[in-house]
Protein backbone atom coordinates (compact mmCIF):
# COMPACT_ATOMS: atom_id res chain seq x y z
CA UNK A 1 121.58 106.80 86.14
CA UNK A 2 124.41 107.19 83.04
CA UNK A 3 123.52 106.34 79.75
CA UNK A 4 125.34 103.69 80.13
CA UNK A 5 123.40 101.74 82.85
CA UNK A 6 120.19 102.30 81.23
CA UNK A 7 121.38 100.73 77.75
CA UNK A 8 122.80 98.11 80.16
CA UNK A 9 120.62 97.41 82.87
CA UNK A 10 122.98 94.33 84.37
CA UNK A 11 126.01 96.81 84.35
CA UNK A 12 123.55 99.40 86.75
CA UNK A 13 122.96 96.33 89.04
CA UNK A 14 126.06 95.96 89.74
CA UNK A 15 126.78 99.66 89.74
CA UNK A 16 123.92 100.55 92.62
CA UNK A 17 125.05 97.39 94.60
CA UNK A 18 128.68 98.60 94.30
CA UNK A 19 127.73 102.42 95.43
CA UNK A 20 125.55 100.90 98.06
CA UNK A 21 126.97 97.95 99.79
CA UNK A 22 124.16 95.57 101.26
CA UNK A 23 121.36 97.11 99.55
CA UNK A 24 119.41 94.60 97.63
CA UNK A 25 118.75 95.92 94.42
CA UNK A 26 117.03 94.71 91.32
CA UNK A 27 117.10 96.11 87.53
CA UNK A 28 116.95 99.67 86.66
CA UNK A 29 116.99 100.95 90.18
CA UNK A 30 117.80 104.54 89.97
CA UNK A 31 119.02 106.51 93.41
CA UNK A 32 120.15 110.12 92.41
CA UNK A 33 120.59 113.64 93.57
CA UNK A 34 122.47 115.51 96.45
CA UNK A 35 120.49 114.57 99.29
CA UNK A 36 121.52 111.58 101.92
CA UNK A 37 120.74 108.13 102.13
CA UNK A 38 121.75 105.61 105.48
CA UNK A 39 119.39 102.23 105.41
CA UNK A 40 120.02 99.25 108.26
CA UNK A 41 120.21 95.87 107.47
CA UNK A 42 118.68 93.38 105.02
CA UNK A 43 116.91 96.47 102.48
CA UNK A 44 115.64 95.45 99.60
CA UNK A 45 114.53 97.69 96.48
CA UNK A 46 112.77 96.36 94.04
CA UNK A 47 112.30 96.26 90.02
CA UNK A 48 112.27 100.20 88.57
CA UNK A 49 112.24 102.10 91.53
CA UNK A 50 113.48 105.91 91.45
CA UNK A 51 114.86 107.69 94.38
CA UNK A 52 115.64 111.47 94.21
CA UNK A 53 117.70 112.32 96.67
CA UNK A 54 117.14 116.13 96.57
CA UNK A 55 119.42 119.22 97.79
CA UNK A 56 119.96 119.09 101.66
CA UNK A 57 117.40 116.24 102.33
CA UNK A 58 117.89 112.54 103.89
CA UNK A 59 116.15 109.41 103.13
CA UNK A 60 116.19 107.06 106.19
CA UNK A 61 115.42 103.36 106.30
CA UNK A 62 115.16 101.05 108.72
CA UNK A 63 116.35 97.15 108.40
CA UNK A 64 114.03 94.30 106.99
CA UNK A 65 112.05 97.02 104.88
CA UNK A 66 111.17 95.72 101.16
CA UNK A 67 110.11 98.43 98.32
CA UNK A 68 108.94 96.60 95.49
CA UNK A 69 108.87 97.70 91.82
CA UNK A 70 108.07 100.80 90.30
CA UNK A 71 107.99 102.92 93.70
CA UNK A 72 109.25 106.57 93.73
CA UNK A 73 110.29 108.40 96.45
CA UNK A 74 111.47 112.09 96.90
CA UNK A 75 112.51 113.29 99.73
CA UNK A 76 111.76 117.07 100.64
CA UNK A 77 114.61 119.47 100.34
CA UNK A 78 116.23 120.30 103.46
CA UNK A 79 114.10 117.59 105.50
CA UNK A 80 113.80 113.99 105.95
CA UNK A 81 111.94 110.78 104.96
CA UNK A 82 111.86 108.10 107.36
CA UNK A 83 110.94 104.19 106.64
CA UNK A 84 111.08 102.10 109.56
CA UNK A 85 111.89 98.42 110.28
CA UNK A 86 109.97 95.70 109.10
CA UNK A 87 108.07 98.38 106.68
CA UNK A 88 106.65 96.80 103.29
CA UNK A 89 105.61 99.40 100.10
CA UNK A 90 104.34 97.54 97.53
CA UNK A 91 104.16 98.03 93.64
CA UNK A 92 103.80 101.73 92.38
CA UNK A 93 103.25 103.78 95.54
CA UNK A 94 104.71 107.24 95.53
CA UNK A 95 106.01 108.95 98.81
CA UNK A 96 106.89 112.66 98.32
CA UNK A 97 107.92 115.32 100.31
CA UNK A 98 108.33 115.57 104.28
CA UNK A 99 106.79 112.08 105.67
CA UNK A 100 107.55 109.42 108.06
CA UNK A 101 106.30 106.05 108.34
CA UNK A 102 106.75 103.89 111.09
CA UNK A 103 107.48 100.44 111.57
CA UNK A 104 105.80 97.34 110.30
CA UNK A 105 103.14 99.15 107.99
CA UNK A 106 101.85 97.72 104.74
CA UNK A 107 101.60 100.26 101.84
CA UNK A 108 99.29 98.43 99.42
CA UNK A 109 100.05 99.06 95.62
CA UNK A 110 99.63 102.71 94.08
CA UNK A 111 99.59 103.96 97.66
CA UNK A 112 100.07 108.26 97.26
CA UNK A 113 101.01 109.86 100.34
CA UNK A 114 102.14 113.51 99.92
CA UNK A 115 103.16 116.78 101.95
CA UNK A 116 103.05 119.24 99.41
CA UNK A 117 99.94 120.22 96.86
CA UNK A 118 99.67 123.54 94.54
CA UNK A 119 97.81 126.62 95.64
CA UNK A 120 95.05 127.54 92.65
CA UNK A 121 92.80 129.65 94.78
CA UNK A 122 95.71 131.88 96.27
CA UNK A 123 95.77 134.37 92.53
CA UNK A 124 92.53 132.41 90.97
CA UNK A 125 92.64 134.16 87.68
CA UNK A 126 96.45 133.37 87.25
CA UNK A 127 97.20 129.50 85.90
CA UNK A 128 97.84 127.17 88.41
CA UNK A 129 101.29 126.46 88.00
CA UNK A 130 102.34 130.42 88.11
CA UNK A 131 100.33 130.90 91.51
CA UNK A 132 102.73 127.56 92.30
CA UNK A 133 105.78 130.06 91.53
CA UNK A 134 103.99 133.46 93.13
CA UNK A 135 102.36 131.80 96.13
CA UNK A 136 104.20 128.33 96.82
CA UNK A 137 101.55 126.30 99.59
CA UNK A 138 104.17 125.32 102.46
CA UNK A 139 105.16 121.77 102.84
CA UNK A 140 102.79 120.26 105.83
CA UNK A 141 104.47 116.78 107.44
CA UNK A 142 103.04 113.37 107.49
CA UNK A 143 102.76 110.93 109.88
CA UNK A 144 102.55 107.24 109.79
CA UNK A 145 102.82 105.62 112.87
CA UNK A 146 103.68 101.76 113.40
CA UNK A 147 101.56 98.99 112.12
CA UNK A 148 99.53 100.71 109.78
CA UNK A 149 98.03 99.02 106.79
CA UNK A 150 97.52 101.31 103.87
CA UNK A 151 94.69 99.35 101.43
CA UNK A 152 95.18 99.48 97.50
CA UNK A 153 95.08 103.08 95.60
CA UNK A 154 94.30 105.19 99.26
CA UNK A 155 95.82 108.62 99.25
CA UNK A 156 96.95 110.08 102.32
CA UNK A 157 96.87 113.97 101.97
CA UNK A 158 99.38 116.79 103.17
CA UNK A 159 99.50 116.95 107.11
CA UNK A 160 97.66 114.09 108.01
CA UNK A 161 98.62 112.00 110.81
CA UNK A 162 97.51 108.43 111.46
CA UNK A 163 97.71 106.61 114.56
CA UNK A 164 99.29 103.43 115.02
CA UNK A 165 97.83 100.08 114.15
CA UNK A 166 95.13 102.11 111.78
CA UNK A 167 93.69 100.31 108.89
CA UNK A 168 92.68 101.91 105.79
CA UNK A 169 90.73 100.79 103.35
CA UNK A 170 91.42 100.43 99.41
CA UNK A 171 90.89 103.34 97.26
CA UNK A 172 90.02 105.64 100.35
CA UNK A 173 91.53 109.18 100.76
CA UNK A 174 92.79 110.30 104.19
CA UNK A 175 92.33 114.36 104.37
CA UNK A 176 92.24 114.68 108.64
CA UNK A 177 94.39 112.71 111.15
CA UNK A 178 92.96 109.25 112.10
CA UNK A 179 93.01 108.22 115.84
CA UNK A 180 94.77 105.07 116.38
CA UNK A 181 93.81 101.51 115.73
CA UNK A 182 90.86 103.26 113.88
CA UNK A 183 89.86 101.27 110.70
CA UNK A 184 88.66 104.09 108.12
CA UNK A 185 87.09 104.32 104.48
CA UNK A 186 85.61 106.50 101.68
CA UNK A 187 86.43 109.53 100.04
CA UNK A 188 86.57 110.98 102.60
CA UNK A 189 87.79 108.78 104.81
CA UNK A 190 85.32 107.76 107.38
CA UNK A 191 85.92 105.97 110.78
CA UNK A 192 83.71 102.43 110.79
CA UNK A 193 84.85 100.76 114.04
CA UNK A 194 88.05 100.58 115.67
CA UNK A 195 90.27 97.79 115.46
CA UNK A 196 90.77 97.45 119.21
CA UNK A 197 89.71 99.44 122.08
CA UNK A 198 92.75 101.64 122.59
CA UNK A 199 92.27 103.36 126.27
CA UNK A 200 95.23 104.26 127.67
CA UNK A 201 95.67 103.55 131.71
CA UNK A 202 97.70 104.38 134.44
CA UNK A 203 100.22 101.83 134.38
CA UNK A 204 101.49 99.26 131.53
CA UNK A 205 103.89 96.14 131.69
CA UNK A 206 105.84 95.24 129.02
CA UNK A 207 105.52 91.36 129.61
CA UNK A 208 101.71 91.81 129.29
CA UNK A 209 101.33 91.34 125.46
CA UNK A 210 97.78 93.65 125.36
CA UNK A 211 100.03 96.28 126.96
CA UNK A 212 101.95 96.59 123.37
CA UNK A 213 100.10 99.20 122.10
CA UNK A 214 100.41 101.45 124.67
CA UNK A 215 104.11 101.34 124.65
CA UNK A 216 103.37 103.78 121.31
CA UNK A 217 106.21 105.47 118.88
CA UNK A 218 109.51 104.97 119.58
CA UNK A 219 110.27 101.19 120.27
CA UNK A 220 111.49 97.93 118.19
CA UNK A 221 108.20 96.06 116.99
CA UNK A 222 110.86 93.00 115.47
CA UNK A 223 111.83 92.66 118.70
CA UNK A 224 110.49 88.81 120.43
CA UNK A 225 106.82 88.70 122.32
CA UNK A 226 108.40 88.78 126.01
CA UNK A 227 110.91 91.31 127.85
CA UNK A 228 111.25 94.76 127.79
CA UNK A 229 110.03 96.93 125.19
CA UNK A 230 113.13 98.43 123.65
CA UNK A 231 113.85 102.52 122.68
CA UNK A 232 117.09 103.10 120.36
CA UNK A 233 116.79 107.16 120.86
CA UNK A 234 115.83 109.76 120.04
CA UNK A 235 112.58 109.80 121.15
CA UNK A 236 109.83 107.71 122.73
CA UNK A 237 106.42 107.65 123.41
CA UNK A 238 104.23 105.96 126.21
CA UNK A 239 100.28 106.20 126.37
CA UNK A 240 99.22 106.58 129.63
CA UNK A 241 96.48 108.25 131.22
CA UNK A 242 94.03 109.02 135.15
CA UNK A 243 92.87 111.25 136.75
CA UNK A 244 95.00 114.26 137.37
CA UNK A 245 98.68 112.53 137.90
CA UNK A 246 101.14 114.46 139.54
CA UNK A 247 104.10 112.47 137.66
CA UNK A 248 104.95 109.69 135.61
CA UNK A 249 107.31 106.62 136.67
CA UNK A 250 109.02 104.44 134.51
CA UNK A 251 111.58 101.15 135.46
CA UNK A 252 114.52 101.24 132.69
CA UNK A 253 118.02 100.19 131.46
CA UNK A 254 120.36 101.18 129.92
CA UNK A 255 124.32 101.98 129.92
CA UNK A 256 124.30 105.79 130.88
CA UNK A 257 121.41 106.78 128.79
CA UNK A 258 119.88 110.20 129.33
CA UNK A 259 116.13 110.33 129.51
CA UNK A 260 114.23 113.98 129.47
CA UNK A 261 110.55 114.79 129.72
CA UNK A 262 109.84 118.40 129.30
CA UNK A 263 112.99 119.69 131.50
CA UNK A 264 113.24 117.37 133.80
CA UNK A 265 115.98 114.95 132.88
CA UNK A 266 118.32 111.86 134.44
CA UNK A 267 120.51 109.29 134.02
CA UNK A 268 120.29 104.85 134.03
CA UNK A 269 123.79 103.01 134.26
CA UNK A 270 123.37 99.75 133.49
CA UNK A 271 120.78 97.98 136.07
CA UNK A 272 116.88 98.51 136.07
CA UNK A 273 116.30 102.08 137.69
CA UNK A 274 112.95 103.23 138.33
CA UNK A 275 112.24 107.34 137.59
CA UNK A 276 109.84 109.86 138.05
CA UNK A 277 109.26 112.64 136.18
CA UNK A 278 106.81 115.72 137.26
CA UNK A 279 104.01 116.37 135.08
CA UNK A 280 103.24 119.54 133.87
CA UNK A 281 99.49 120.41 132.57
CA UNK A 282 98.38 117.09 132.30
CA UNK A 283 95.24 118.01 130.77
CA UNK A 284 97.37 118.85 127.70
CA UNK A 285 99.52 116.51 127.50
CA UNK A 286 97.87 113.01 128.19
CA UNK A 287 97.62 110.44 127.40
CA UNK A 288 100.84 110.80 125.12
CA UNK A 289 103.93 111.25 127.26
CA UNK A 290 106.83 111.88 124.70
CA UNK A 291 110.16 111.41 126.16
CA UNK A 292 113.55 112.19 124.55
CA UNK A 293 116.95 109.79 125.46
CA UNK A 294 120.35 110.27 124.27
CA UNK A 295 120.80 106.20 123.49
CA UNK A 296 119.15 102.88 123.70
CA UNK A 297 117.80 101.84 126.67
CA UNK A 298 114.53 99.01 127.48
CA UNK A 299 111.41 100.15 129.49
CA UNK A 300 110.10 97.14 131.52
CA UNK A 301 107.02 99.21 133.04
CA UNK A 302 105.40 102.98 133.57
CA UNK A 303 102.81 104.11 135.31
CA UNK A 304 101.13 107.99 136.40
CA UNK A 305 101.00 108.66 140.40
């Protein structure tokens, strides 16, 4: 932000929502640095929030997501931050480094979720901030997956993973990977009960609502109740799971959409197809079946064989 726009803070309205067309943004908003930013429809940044865009990295947001005031977000160099649709971060939380959050969480106020922390046992007799230059501790990802509600003040700690639809509770810190639709508090976090009994089966429908959650990463949760679950690329995931499966088949559409799974690939045009792909080590790889496609294409049903 000049010097200009923070003596005038109407002038760096209008500057941000000149720079970026169709982002909503309110009063000393500051979005800086080298790196890349691409957001979908109907964003909204709120009241003081800072955005460092550093070298080589890329901030990605989905449409209908709403940061609210005094958030601060900095992207990993070289790597990217993803936000998706229908996402909410409240007042004061602070994403940094190499994270992804899925679609339709709730970040609760002064949520910290991190990827990077300082080494002070690597050289102990050395201060911490020159073993930081000697001995840098290597970024480790986090992941957020869809509907996950992140209570007031919780920390979520480099290289943690949480599973959709988790819950966590306020002021609890998250240092190992929660299972999903687990509800979890403390310092440490702790697992209390589970906010629905997610057992993955052999087959799923997409016009059976309780089948939602096992259509898992990779799909639009904005989309309506009924139909297909829908995939934009470039990756989904479906939790499925029996007794040693020889393959998986799914029914889907889409206009000449490439769909792989390990390296076995093929091809919709247009009208419902059903597939099957081999499975390979099953015992590894269940339940979570991640499949790559090369567009957007709906899934109407899947099921193991």
């Amino acid at each position: 932000m000049s010097a200009l726009e923070r003596l005038f803070p109407a002038f760096a309205l209008l500057s941000q929502r000149l720079r970026y067309s169709g982002l909503r943004c309110g009063l000393r908003v500051e979005i800086g640095g080298t790196g890349r930013l691409s957001y979908g429809d109907g964003v909204s940044v709120g009241d003081g929030t800072r955005v460092e865009l550093t070298p080589g990295s890329m901030l990605k947001i989905g449409s209908g997501v709403s940061i609210s005031r005094n958030v601060h977000v900095v992207p990993e160099s070289g790597r990217a931050t993803r936000i998706g649709a229908g996402t909410t971060i409240q007042d004061g939380c602070r994403i940094y480094g190499a994270v992804a959050i899925g679609q339709r969480c709730i970040l609760a106020p002064n949520v910290f979720v991190s990827s990077g922390t300082h080494a002070f046992d690597t050289v102990p007799h050395r201060p911490i901030q020159e073993q930081e230059r000697l001995a840098p501790v290597p970024s480790r990802p986090v992941a957020i997956h869809d509907d996950c509600w992140l209570g007031i003040n919780s920390a979520i700690m480099p290289g943690v993973t949480i599973g959709r639809g988790c819950v966590v509770g306020a002021n609890t810190v998250v240092t190992s990977d929660l299972a999903p639709f687990s509800i979890a508090v403390g310092q440490a976090a702790r697992v209390v009960r589970q906010r629905l009994d997610f057992s993955p089966k052999a087959r799923i429908d997409a016009d059976n609502e309780y089948d939602a959650p096992y259509f898992y990463d990779g799909f639009d949760l904005m989309r309506a109740q009924d139909g297909p679950m829908r995939a934009s690329g470039p990756e989904f995931t479906l939790a499925l799971n029996s007794p040693t499966p020889r393959a998986v088949r799914l029914a889907a559409s889409g206009d000449d959409v490439g769909i792989s799974l390990g390296q076995a690939r093929q091809t919709i045009n247009g009208e419902r197809t059903v597939l099957e792909f081999p499975i390979e080590n099953a015992d590894a790889t269940l339940p979570f079946l991640r499949f790559k496609a090369d567009g957007a294409l709906a899934v109407h049903w899947a099921e193991l064989v």
